[in-house]
PDB file of N, CA and C in Angstrom:
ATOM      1  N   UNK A   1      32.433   5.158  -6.388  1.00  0.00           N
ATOM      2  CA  UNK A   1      31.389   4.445  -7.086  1.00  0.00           C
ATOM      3  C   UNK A   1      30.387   3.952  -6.043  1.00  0.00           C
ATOM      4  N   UNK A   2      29.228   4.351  -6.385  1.00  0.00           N
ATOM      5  CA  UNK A   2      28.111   4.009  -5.618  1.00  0.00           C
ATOM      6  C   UNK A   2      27.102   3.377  -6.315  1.00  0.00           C
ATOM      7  N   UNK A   3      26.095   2.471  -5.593  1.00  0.00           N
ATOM      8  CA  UNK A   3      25.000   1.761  -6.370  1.00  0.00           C
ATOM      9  C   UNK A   3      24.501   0.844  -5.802  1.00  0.00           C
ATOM     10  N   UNK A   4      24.058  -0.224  -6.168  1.00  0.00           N
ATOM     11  CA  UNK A   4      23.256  -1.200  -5.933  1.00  0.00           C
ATOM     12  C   UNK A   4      23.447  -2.245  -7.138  1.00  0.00           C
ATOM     13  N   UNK A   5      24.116  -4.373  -6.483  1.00  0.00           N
ATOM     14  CA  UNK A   5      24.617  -4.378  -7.713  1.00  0.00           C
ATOM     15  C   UNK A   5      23.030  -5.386  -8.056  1.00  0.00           C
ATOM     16  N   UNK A   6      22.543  -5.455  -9.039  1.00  0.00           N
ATOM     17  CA  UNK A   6      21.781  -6.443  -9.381  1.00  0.00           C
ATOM     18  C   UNK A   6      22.127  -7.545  -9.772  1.00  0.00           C
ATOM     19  N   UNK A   7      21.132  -8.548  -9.785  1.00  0.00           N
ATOM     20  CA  UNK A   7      22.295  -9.928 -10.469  1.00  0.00           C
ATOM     21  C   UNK A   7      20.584 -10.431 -11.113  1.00  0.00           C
ATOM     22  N   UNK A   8      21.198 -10.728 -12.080  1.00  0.00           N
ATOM     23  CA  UNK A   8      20.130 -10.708 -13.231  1.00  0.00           C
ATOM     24  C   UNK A   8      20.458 -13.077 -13.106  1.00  0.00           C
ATOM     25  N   UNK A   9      18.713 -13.132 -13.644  1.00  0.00           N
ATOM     26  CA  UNK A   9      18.584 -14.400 -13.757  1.00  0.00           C
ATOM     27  C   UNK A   9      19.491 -15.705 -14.754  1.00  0.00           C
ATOM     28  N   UNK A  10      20.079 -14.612 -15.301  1.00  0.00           N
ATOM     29  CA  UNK A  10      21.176 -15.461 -16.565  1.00  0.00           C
ATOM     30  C   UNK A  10      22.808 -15.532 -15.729  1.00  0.00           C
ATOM     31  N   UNK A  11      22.435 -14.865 -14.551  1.00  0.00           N
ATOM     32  CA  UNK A  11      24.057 -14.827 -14.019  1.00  0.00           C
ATOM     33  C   UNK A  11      24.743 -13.659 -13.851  1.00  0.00           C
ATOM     34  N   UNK A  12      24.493 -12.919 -14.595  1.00  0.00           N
ATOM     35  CA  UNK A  12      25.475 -11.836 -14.636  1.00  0.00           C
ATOM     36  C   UNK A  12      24.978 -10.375 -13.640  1.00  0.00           C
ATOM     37  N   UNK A  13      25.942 -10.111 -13.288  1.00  0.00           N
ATOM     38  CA  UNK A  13      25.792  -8.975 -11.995  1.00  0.00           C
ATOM     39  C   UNK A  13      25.724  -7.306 -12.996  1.00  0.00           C
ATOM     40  N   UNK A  14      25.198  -6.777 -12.589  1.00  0.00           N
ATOM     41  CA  UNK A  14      25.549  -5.289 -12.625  1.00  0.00           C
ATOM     42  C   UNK A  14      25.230  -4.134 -12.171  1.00  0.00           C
ATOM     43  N   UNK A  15      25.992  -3.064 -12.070  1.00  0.00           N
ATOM     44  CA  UNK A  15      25.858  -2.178 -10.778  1.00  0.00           C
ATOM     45  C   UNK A  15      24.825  -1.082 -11.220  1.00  0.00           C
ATOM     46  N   UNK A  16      24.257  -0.894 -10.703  1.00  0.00           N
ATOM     47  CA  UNK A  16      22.707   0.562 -11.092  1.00  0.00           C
ATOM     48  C   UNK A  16      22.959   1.329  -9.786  1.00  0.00           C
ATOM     49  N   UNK A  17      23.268   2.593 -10.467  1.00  0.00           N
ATOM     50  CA  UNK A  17      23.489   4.029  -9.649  1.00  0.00           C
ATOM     51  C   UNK A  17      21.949   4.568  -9.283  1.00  0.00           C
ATOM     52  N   UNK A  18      21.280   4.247 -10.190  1.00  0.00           N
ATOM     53  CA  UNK A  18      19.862   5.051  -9.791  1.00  0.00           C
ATOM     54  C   UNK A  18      18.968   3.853  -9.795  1.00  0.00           C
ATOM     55  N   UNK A  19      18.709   3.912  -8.235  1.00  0.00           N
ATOM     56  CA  UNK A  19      17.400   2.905  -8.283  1.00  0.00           C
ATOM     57  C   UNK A  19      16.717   2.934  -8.397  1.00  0.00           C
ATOM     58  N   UNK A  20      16.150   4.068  -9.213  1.00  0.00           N
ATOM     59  CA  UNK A  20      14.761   4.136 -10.154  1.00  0.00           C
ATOM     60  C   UNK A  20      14.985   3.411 -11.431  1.00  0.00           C
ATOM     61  N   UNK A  21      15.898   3.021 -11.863  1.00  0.00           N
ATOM     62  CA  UNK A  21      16.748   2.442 -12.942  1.00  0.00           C
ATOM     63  C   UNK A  21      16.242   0.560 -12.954  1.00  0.00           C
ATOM     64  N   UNK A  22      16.035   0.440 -11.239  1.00  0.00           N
ATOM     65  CA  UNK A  22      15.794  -0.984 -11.351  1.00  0.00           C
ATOM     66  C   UNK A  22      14.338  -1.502 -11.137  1.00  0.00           C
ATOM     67  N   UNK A  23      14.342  -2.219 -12.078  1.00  0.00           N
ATOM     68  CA  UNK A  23      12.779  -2.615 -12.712  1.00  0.00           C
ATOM     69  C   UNK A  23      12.061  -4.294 -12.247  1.00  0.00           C
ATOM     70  N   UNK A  24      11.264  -4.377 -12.466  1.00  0.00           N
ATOM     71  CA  UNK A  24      10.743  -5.739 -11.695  1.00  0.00           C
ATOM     72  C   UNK A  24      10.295  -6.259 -12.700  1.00  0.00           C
ATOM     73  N   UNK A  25      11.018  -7.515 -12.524  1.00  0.00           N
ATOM     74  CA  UNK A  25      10.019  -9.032 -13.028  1.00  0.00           C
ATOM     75  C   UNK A  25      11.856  -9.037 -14.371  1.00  0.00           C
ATOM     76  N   UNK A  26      12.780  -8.981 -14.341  1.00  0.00           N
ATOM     77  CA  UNK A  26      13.811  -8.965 -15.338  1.00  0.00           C
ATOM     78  C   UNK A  26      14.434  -7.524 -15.890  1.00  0.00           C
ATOM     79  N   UNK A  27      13.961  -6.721 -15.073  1.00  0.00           N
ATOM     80  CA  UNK A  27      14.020  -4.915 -16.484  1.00  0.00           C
ATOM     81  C   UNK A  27      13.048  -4.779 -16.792  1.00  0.00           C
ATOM     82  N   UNK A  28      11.534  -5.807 -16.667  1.00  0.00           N
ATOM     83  CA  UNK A  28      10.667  -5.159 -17.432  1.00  0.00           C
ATOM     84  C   UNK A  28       9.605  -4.410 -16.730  1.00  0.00           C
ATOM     85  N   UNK A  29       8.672  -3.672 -16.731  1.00  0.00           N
ATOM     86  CA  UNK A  29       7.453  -3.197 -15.596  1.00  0.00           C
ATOM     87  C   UNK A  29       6.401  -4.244 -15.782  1.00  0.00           C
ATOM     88  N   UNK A  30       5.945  -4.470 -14.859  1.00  0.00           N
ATOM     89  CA  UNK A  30       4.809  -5.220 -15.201  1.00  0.00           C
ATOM     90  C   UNK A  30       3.973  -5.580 -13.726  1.00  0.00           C
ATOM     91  N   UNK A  31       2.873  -6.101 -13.555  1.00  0.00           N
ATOM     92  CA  UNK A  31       1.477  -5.496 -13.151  1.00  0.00           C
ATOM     93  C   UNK A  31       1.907  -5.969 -11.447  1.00  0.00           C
ATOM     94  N   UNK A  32       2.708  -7.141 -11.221  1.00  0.00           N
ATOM     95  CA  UNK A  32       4.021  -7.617  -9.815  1.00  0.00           C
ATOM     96  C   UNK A  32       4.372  -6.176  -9.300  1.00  0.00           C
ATOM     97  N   UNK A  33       5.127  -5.495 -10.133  1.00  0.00           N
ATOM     98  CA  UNK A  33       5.811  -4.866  -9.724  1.00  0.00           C
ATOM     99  C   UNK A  33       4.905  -3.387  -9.026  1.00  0.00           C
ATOM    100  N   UNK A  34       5.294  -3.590  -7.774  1.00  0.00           N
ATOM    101  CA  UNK A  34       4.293  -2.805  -6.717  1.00  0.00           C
ATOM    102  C   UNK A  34       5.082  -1.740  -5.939  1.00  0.00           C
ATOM    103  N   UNK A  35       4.274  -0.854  -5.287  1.00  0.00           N
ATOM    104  CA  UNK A  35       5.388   0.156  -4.271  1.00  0.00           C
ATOM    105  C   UNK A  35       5.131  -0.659  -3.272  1.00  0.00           C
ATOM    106  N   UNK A  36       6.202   0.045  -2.045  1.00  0.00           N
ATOM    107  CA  UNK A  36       6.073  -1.334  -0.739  1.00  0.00           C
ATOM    108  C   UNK A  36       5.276   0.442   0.262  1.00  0.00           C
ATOM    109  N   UNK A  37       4.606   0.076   1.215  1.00  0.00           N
ATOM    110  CA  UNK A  37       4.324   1.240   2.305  1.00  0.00           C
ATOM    111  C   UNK A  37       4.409   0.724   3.662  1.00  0.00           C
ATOM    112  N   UNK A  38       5.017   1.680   5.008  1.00  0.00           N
ATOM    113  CA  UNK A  38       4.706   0.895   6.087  1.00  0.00           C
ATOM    114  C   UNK A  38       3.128   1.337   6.941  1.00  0.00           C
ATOM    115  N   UNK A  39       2.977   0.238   7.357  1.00  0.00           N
ATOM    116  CA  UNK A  39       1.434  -0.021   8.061  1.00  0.00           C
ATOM    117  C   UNK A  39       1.740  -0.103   9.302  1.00  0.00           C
ATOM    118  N   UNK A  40       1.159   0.871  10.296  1.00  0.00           N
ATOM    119  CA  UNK A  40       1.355   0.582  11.793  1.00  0.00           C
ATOM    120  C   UNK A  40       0.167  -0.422  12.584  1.00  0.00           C
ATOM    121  N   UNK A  41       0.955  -1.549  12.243  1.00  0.00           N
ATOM    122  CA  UNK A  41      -0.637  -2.347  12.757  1.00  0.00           C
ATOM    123  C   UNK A  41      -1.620  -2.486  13.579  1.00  0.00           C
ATOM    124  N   UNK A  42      -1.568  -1.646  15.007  1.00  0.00           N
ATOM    125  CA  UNK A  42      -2.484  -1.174  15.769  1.00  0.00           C
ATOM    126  C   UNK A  42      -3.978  -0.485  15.067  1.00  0.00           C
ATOM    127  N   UNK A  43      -3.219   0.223  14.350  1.00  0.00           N
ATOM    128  CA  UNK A  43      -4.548   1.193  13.417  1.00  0.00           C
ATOM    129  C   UNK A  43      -4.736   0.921  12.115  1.00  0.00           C
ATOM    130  N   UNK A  44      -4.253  -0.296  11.256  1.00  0.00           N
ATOM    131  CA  UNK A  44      -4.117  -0.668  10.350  1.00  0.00           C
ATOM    132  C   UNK A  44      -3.728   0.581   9.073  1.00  0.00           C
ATOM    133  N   UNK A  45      -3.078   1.898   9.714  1.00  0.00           N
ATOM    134  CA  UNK A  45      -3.037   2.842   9.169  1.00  0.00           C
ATOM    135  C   UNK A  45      -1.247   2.960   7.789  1.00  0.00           C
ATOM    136  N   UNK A  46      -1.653   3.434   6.799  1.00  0.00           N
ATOM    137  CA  UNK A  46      -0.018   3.796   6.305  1.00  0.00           C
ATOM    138  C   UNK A  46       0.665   4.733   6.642  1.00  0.00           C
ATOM    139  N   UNK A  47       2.058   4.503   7.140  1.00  0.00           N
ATOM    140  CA  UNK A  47       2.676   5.428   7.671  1.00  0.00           C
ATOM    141  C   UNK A  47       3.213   6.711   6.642  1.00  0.00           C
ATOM    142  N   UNK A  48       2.642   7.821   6.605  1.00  0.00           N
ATOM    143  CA  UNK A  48       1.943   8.720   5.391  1.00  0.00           C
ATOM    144  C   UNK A  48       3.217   9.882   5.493  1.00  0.00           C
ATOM    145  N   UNK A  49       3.884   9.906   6.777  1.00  0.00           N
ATOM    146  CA  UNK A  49       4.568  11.481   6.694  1.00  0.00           C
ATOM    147  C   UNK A  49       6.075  10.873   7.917  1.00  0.00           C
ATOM    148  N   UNK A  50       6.786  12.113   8.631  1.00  0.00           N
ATOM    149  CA  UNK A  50       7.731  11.240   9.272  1.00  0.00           C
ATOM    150  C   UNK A  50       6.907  12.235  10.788  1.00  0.00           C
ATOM    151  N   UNK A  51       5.791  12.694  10.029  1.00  0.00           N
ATOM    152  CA  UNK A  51       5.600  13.614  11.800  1.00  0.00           C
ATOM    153  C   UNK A  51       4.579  12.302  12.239  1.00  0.00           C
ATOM    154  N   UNK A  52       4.251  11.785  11.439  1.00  0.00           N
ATOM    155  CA  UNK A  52       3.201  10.409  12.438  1.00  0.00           C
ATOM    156  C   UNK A  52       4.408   9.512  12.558  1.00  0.00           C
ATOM    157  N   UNK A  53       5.313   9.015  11.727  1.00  0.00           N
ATOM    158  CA  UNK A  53       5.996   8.294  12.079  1.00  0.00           C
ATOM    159  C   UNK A  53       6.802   8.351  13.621  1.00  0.00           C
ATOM    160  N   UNK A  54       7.369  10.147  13.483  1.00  0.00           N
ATOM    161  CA  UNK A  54       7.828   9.925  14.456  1.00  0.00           C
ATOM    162  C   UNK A  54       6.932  10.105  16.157  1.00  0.00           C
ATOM    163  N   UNK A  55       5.382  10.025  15.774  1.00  0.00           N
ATOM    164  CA  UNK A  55       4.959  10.033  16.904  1.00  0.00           C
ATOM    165  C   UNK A  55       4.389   8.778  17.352  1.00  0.00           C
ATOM    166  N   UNK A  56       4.273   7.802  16.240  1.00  0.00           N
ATOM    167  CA  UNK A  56       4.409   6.356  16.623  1.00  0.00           C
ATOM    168  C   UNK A  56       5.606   6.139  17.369  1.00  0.00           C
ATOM    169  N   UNK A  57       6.752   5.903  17.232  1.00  0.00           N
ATOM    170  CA  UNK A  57       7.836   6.112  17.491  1.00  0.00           C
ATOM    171  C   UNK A  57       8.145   6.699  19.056  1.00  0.00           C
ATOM    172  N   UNK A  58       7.875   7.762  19.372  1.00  0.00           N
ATOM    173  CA  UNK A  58       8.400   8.173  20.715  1.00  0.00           C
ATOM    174  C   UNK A  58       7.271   7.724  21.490  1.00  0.00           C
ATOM    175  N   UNK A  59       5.952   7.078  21.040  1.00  0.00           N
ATOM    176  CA  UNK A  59       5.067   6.238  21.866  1.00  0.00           C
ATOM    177  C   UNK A  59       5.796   4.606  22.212  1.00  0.00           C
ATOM    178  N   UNK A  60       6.783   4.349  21.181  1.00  0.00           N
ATOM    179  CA  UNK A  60       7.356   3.036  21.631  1.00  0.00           C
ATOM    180  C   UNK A  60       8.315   2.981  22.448  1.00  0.00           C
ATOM    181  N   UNK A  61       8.736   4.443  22.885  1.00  0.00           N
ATOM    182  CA  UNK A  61      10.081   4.813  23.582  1.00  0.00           C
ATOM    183  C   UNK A  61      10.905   4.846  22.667  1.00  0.00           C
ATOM    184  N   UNK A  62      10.917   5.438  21.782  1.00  0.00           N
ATOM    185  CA  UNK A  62      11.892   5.726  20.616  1.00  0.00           C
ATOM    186  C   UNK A  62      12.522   6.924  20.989  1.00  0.00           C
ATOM    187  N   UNK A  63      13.532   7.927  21.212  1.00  0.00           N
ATOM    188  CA  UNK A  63      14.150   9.181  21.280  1.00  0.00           C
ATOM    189  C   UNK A  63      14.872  10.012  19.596  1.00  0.00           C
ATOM    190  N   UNK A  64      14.651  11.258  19.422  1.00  0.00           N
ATOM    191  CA  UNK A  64      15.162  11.504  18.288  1.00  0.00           C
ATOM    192  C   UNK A  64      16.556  11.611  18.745  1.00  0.00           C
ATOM    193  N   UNK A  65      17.179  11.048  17.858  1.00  0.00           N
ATOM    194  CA  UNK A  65      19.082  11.204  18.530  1.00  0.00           C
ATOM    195  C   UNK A  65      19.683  12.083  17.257  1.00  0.00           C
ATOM    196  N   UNK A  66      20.604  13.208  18.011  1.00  0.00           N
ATOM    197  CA  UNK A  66      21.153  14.401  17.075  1.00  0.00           C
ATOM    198  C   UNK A  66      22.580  14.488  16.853  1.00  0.00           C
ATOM    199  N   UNK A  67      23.273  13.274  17.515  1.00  0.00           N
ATOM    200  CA  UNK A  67      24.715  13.423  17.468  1.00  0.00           C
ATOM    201  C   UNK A  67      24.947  12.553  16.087  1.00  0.00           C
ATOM    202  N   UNK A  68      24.445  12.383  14.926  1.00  0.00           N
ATOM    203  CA  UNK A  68      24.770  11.713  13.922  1.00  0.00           C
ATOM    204  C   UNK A  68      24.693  12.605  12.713  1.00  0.00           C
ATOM    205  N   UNK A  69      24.958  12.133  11.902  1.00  0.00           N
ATOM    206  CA  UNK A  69      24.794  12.824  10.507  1.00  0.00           C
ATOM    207  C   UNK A  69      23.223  13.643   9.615  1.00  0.00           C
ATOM    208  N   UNK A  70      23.504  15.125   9.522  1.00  0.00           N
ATOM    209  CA  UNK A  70      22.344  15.862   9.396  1.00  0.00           C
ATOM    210  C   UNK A  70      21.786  15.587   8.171  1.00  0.00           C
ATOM    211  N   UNK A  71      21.813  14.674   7.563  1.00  0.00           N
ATOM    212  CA  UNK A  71      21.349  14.292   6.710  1.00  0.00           C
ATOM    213  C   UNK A  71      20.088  13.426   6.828  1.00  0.00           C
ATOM    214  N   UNK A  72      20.342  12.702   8.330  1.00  0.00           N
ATOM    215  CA  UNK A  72      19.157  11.382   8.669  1.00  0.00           C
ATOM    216  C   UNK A  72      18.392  12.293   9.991  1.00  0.00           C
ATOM    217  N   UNK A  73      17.396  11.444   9.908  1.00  0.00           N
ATOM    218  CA  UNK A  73      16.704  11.367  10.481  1.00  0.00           C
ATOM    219  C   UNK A  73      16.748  10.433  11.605  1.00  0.00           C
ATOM    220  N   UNK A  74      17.739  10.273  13.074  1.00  0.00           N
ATOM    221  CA  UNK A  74      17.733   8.969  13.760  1.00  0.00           C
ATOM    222  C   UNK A  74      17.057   9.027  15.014  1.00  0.00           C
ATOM    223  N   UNK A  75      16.495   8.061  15.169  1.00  0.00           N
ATOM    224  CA  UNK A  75      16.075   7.425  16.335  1.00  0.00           C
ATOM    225  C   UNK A  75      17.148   6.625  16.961  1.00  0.00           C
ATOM    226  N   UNK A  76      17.275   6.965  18.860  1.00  0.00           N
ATOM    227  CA  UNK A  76      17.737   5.920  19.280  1.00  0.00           C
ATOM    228  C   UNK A  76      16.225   4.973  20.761  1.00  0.00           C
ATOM    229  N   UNK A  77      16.943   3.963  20.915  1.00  0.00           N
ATOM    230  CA  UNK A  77      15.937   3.420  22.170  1.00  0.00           C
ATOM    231  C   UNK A  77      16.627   3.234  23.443  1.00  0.00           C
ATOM    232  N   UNK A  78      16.801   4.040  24.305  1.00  0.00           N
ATOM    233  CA  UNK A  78      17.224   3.714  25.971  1.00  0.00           C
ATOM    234  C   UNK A  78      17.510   2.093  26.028  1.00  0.00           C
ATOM    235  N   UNK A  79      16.487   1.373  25.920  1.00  0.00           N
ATOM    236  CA  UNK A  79      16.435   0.178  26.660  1.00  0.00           C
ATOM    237  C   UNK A  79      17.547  -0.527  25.304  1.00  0.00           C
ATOM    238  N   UNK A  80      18.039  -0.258  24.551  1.00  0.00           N
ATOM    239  CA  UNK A  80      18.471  -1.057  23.398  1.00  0.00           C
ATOM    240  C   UNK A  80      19.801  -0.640  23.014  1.00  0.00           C
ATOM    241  N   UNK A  81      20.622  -1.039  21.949  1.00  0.00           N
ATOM    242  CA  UNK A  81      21.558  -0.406  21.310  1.00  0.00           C
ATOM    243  C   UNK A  81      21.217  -0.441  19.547  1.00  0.00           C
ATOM    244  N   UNK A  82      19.849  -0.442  19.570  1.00  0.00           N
ATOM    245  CA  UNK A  82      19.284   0.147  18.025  1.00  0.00           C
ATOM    246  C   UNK A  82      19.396   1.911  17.768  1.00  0.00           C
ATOM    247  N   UNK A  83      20.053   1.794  16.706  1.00  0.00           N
ATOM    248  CA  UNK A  83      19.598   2.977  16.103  1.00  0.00           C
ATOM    249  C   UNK A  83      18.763   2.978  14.723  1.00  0.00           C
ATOM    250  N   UNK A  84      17.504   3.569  14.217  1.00  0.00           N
ATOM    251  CA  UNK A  84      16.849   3.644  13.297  1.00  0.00           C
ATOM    252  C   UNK A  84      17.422   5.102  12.485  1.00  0.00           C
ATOM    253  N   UNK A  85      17.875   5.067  11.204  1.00  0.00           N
ATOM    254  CA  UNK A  85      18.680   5.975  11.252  1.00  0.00           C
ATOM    255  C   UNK A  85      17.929   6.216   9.187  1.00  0.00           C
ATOM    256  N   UNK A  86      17.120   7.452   9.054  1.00  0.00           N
ATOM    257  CA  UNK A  86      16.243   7.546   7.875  1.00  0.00           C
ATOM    258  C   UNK A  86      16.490   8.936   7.326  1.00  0.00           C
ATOM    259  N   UNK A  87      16.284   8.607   6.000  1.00  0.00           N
ATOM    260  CA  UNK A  87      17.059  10.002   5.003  1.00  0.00           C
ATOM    261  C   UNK A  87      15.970  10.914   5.149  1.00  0.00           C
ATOM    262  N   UNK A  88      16.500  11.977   5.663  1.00  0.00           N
ATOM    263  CA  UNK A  88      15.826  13.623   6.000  1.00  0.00           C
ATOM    264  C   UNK A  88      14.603  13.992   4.833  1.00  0.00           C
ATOM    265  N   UNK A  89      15.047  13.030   3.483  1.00  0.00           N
ATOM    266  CA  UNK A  89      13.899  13.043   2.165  1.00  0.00           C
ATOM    267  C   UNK A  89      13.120  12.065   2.846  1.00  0.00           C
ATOM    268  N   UNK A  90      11.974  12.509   2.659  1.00  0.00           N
ATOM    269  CA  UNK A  90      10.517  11.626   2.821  1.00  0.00           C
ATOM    270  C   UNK A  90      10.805  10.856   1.551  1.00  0.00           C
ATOM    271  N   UNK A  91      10.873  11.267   0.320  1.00  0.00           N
ATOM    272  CA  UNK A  91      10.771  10.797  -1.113  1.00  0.00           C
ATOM    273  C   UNK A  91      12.046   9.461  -1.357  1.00  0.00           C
ATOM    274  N   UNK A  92      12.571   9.898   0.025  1.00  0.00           N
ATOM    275  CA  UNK A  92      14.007   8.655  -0.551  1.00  0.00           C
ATOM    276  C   UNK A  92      13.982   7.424   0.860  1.00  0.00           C
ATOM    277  N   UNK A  93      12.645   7.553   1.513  1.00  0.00           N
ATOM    278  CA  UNK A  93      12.355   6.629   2.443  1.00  0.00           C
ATOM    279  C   UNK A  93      11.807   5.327   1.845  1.00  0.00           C
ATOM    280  N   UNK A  94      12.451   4.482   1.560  1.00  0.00           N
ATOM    281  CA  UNK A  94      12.258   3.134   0.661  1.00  0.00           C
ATOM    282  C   UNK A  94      12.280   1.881   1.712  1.00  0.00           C
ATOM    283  N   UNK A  95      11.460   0.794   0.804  1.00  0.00           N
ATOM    284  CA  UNK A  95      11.248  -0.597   2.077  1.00  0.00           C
ATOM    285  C   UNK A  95      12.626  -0.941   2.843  1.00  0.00           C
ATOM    286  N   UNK A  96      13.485  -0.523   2.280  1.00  0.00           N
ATOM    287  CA  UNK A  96      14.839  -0.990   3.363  1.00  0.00           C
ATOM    288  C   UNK A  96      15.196  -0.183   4.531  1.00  0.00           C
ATOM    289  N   UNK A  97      14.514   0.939   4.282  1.00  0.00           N
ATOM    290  CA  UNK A  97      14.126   1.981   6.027  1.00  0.00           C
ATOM    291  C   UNK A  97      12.847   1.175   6.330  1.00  0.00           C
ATOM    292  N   UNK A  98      11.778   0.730   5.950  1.00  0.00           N
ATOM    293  CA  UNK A  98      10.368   0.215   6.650  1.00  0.00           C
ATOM    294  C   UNK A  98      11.132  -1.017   6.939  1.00  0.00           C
ATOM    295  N   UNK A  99      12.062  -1.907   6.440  1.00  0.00           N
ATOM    296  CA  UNK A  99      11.916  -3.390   6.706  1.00  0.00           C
ATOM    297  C   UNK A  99      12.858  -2.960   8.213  1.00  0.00           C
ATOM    298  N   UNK A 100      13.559  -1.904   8.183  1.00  0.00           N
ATOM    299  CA  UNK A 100      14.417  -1.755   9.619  1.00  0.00           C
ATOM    300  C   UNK A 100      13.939  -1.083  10.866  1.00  0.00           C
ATOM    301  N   UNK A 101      12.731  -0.655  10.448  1.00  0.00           N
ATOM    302  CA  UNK A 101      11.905  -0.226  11.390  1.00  0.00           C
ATOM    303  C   UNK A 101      11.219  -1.302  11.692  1.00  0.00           C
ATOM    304  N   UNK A 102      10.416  -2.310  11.109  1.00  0.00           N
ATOM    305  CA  UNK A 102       9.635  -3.400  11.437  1.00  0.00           C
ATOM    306  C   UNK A 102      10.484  -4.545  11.918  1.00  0.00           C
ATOM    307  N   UNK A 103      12.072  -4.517  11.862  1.00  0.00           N
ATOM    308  CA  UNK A 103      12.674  -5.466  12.471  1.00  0.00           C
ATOM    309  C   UNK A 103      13.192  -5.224  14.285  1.00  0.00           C
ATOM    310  N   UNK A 104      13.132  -3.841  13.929  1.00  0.00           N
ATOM    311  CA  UNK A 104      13.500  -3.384  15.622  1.00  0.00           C
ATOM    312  C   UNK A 104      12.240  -2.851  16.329  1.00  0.00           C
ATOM    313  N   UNK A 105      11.226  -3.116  16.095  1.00  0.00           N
ATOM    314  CA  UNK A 105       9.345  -2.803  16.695  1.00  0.00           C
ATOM    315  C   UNK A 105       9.045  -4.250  16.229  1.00  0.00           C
ATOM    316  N   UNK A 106       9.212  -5.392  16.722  1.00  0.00           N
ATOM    317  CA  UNK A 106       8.334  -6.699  15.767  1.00  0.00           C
ATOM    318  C   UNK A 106       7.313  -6.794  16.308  1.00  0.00           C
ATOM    319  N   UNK A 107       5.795  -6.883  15.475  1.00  0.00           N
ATOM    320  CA  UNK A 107       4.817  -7.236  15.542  1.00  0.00           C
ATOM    321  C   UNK A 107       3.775  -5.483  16.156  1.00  0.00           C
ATOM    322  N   UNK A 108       4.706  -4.525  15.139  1.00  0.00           N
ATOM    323  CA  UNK A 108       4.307  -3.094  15.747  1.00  0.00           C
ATOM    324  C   UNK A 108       3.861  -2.792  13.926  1.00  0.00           C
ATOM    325  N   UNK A 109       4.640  -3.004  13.029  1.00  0.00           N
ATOM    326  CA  UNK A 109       4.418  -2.692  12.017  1.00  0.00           C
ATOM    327  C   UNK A 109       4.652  -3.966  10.925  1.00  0.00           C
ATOM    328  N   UNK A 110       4.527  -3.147   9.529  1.00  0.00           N
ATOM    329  CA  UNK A 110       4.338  -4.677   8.596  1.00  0.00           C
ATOM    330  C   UNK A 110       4.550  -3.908   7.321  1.00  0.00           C
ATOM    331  N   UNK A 111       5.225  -3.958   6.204  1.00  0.00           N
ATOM    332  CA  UNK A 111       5.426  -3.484   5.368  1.00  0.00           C
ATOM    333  C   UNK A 111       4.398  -4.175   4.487  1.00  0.00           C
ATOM    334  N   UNK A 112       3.803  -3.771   3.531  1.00  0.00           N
ATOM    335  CA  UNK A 112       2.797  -4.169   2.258  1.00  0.00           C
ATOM    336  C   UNK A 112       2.999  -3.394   1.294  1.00  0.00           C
ATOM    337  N   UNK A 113       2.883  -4.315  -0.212  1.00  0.00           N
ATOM    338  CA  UNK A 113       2.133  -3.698  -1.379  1.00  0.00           C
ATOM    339  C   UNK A 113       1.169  -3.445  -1.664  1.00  0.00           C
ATOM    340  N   UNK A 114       1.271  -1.878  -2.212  1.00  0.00           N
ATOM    341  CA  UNK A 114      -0.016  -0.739  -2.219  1.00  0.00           C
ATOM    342  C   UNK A 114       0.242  -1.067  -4.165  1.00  0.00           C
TER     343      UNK A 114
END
């Protein structure tokens, strides 16, 4: 069993397999509910593909690392014991890969609603 559990404002928890499934503002859509994108703040640019990403990236001293699972996409850093480690789908790169990239680069990038 896999998922993501939500916990809804009345208390009660429950687990959603597809997180397209989970909706903003209670279950409902509404005008809040935004996509998140990452912004490389030097160029105030959105990070659009993983071939700019990853050339931001090996400009920070980032290395692509291949001894992990062919499924991701990982970065490691020499000077560190971070690994940035992102699903081989562009389409399944969500703010919890941008918020872990902007926590191990701080003040390099910035996640926003588009």
């Amino acid at each position: 069993m896999s998922g993501v559990w939500v916990f809804k404002n009345n208390g009660v928890m429950q687990l959603v397999e597809n997180l397209s499934d989970v909706h903003c503002d209670n279950g409902r859509r509404s005008a809040s509910c935004k996509r998140k994108a990452l912004v490389y703040l030097p160029t105030g640019q959105v990070v659009s593909s993983y071939t700019y990403l990853e050339q931001i990236l090996r400009g920070l001293g980032w290395e692509r690392y291949y001894c992990g699972d062919n499924d991701l996409f990982q970065f490691h850093k020499q000077s560190s014991i971070d690994l940035i480690s992102l699903p081989k789908d562009y389409g399944k790169f969500n703010s919890v890969y941008m918020y872990d990239i902007v926590v191990k680069n701080p003040n390099v990038f910035h996640v926003r609603a588009i």
